[in-house]
C-alpha atoms as a PDB file:
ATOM      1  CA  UNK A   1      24.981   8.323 -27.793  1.00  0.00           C
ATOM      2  CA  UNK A   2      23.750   4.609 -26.504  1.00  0.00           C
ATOM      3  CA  UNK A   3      19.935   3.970 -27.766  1.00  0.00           C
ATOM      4  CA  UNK A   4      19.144   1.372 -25.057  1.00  0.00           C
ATOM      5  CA  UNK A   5      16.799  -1.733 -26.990  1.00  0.00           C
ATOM      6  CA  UNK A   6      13.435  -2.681 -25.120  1.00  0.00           C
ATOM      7  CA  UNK A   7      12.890  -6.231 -25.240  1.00  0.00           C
ATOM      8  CA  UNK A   8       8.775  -6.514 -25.546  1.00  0.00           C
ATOM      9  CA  UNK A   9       7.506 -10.202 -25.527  1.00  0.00           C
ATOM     10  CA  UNK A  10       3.022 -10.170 -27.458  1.00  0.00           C
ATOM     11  CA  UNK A  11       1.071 -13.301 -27.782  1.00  0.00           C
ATOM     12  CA  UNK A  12      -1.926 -13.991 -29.133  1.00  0.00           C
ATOM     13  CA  UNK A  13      -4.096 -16.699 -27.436  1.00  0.00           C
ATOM     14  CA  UNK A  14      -6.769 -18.378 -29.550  1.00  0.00           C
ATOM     15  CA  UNK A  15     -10.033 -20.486 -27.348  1.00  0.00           C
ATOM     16  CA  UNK A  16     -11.375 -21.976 -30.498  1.00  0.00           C
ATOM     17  CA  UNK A  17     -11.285 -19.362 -33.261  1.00  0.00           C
ATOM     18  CA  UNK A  18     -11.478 -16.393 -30.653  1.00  0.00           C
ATOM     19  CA  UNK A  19      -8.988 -14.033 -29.774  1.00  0.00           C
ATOM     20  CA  UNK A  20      -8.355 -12.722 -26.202  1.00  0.00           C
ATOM     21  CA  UNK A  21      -7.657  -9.166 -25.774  1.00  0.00           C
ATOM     22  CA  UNK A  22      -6.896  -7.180 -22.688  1.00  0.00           C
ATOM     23  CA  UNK A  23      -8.813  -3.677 -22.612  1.00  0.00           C
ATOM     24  CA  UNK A  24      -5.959  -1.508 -21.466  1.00  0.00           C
ATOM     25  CA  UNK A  25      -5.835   0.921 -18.028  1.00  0.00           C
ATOM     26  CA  UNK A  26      -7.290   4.190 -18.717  1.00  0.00           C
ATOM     27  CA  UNK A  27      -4.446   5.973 -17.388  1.00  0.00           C
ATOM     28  CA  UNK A  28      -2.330   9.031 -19.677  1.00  0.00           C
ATOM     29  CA  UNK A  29       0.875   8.052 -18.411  1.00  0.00           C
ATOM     30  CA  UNK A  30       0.523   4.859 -20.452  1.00  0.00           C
ATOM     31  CA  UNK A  31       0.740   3.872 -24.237  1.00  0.00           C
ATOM     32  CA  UNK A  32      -2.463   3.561 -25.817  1.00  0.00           C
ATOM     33  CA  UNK A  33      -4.953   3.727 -22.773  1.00  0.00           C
ATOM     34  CA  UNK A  34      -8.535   2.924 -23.147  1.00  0.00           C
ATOM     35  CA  UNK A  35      -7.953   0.310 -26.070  1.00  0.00           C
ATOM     36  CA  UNK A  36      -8.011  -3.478 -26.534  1.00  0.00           C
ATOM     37  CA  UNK A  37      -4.697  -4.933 -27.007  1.00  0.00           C
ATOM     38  CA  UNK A  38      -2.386  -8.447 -27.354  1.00  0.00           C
ATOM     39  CA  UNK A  39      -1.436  -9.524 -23.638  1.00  0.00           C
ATOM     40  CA  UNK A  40       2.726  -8.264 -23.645  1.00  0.00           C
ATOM     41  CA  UNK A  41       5.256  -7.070 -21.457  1.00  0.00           C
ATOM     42  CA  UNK A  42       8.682  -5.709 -21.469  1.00  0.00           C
ATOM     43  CA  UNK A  43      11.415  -8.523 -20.648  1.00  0.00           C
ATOM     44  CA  UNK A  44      13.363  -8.651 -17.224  1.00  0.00           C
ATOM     45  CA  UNK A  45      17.175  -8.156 -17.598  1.00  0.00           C
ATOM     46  CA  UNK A  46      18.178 -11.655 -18.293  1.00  0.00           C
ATOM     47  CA  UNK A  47      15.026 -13.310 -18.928  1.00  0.00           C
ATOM     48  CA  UNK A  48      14.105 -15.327 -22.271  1.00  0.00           C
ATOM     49  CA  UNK A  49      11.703 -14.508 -24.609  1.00  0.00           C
ATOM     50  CA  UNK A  50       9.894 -17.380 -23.395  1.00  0.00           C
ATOM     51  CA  UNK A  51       9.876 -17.401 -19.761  1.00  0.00           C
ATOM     52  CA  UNK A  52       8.839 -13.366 -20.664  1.00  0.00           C
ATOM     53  CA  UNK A  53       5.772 -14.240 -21.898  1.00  0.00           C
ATOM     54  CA  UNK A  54       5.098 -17.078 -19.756  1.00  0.00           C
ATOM     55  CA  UNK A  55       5.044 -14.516 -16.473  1.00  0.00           C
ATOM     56  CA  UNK A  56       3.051 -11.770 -18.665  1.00  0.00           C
ATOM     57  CA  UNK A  57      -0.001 -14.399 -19.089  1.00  0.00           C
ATOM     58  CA  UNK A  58       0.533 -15.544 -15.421  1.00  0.00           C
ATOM     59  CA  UNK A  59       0.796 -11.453 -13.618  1.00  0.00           C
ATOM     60  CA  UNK A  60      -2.167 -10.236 -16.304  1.00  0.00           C
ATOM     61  CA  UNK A  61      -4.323 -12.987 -16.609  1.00  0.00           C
ATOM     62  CA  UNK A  62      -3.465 -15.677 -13.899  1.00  0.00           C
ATOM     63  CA  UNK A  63      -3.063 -18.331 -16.834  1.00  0.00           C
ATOM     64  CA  UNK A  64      -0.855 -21.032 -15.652  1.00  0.00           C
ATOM     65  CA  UNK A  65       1.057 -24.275 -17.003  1.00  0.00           C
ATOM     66  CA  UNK A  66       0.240 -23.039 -21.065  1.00  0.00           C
ATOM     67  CA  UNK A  67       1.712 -25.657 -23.071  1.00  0.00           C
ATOM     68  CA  UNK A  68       2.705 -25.459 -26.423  1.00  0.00           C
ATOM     69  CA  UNK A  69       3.590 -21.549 -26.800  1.00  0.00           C
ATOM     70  CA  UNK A  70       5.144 -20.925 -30.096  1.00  0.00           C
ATOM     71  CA  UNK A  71       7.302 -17.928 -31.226  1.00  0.00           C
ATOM     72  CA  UNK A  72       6.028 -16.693 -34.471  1.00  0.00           C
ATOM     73  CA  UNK A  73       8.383 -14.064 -35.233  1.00  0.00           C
ATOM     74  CA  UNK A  74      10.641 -11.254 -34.116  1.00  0.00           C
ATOM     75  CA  UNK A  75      10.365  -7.938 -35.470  1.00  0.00           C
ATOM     76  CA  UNK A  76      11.905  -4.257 -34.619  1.00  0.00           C
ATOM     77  CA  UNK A  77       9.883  -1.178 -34.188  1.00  0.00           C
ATOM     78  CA  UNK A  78      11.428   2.315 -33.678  1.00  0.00           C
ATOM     79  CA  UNK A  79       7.697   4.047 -34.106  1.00  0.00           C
ATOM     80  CA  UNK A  80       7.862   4.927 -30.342  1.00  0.00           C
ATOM     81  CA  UNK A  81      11.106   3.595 -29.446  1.00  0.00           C
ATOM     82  CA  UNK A  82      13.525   1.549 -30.020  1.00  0.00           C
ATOM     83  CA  UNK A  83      12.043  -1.829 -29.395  1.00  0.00           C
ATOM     84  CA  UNK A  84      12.402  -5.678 -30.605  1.00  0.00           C
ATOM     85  CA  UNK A  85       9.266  -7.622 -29.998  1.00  0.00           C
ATOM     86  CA  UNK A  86       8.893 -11.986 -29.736  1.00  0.00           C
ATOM     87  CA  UNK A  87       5.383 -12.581 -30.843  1.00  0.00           C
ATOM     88  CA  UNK A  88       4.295 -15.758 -29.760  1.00  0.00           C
ATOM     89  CA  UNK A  89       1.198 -17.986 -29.837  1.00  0.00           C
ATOM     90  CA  UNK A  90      -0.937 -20.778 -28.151  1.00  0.00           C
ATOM     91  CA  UNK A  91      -3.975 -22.431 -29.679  1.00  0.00           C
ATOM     92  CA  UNK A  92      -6.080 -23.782 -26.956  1.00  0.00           C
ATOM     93  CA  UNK A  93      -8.808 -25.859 -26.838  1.00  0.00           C
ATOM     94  CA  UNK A  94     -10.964 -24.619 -24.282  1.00  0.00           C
ATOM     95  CA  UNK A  95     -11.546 -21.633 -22.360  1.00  0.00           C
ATOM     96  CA  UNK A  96      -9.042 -21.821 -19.408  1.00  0.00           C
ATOM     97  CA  UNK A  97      -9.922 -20.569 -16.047  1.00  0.00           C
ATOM     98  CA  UNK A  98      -8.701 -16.456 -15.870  1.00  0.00           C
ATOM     99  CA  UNK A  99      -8.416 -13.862 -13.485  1.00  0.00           C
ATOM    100  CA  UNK A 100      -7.823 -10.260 -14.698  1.00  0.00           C
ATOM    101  CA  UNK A 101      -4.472  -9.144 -12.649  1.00  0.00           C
ATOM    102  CA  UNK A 102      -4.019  -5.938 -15.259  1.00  0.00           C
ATOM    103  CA  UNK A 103      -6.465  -4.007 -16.878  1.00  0.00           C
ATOM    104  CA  UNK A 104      -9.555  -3.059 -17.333  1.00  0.00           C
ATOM    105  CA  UNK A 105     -11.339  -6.221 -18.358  1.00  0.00           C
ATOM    106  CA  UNK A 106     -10.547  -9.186 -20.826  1.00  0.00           C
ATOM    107  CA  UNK A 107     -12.665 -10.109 -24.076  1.00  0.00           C
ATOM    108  CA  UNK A 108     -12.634 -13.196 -26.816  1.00  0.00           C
ATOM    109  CA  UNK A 109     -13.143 -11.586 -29.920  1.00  0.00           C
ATOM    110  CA  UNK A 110     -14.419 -13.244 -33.254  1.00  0.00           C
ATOM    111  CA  UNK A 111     -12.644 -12.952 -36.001  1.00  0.00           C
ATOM    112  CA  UNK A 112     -15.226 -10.097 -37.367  1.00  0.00           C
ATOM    113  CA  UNK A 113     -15.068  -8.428 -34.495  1.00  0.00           C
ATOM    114  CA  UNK A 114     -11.073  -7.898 -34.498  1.00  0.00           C
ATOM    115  CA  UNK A 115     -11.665  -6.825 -38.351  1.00  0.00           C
ATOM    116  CA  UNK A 116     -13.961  -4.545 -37.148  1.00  0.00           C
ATOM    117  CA  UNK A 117     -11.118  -2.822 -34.975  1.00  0.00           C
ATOM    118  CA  UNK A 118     -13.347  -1.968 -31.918  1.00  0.00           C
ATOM    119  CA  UNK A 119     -15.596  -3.777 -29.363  1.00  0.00           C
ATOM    120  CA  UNK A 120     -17.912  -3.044 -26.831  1.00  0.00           C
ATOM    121  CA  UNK A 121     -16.420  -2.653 -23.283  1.00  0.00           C
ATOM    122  CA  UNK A 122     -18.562  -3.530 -20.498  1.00  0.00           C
ATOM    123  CA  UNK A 123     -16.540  -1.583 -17.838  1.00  0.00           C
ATOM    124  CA  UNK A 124     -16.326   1.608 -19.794  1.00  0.00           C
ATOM    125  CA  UNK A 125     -19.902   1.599 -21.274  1.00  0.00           C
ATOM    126  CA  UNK A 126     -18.292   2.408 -24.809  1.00  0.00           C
ATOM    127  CA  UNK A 127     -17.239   0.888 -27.791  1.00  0.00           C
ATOM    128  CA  UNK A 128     -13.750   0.658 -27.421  1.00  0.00           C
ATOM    129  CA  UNK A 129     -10.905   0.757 -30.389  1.00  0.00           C
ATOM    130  CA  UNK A 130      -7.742  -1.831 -31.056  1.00  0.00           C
ATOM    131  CA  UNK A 131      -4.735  -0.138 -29.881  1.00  0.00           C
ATOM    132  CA  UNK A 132      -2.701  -0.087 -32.786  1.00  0.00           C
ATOM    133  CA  UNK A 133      -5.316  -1.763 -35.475  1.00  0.00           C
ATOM    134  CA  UNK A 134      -3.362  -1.884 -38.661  1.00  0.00           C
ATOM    135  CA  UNK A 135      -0.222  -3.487 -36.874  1.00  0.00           C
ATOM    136  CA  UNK A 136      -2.414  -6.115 -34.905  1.00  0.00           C
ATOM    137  CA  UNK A 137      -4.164  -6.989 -37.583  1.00  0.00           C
ATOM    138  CA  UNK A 138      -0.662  -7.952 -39.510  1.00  0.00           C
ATOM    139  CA  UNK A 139       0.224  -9.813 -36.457  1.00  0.00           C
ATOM    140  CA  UNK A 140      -2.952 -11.587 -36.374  1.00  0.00           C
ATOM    141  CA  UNK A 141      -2.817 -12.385 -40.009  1.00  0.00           C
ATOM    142  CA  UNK A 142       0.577 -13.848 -39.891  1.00  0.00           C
ATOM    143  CA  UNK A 143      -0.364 -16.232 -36.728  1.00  0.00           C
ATOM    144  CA  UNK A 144      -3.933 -17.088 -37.984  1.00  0.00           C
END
């Protein structure tokens, strides 16, 4: 039996000392709806790692011409799949012009308020959880 291998590009984007998260669709059909998570994609057949991640910040948040995007680490994860994830990350400094294409809504969150593992959304009217808070906050860690 072939296992086929998702290729699954994250990164985190830093606007001085914040973190943006996208507030996932509320939808069943999807993994971890409802919940703030790291702006990622699955890869194209043929596509790099880094031209991956460069479309997921253009199609979810319209961010364009991000310079110095840096590939922290590769990891495997066979929790819900078999899947191999490049976690990049960009440091900028200022807030760059955005325009949510996916998602509910976007957020810049402190550094307490990732720790805290949930955030207000304004959309929902709730307080609204990280989607996978013990693994983002080793990512996080390991960038920041």
């Amino acid at each position: 039996m072939v296992v086929k291998l998702k290729k699954v590009v994250t990164v985190l984007i830093f606007v001085k000392k914040q973190l943006i998260l996208q507030l996932r669709d509320n939808k069943k059909d999807i993994v971890f709806p409802g919940t703030w998570g790291f702006i990622s994609g699955e890869l194209l057949p043929g596509e790099s790692p880094k031209n991956g991640i460069t479309r997921e910040m253009k199609e979810e948040l319209s961010l364009l011409n991000i310079k110095n995007i840096n590939l922290n680490h590769i990891y495997f994860d066979r929790k819900y799949g078999n899947y191999i994830y490049y976690v990049f990350s960009v440091f900028l400094k200022s807030k760059p012009f955005m325009k949510l294409k996916e998602g509910l809504e976007y957020s810049f969150f402190s550094k307490i308020e990732f720790l805290k593992g949930y955030k207000y959304s304004k959309k929902l009217k709730k307080n609204c959880f990280l989607a996978q808070k013990n693994l983002m906050k080793k990512k996080y860690f390991r960038v920041y």
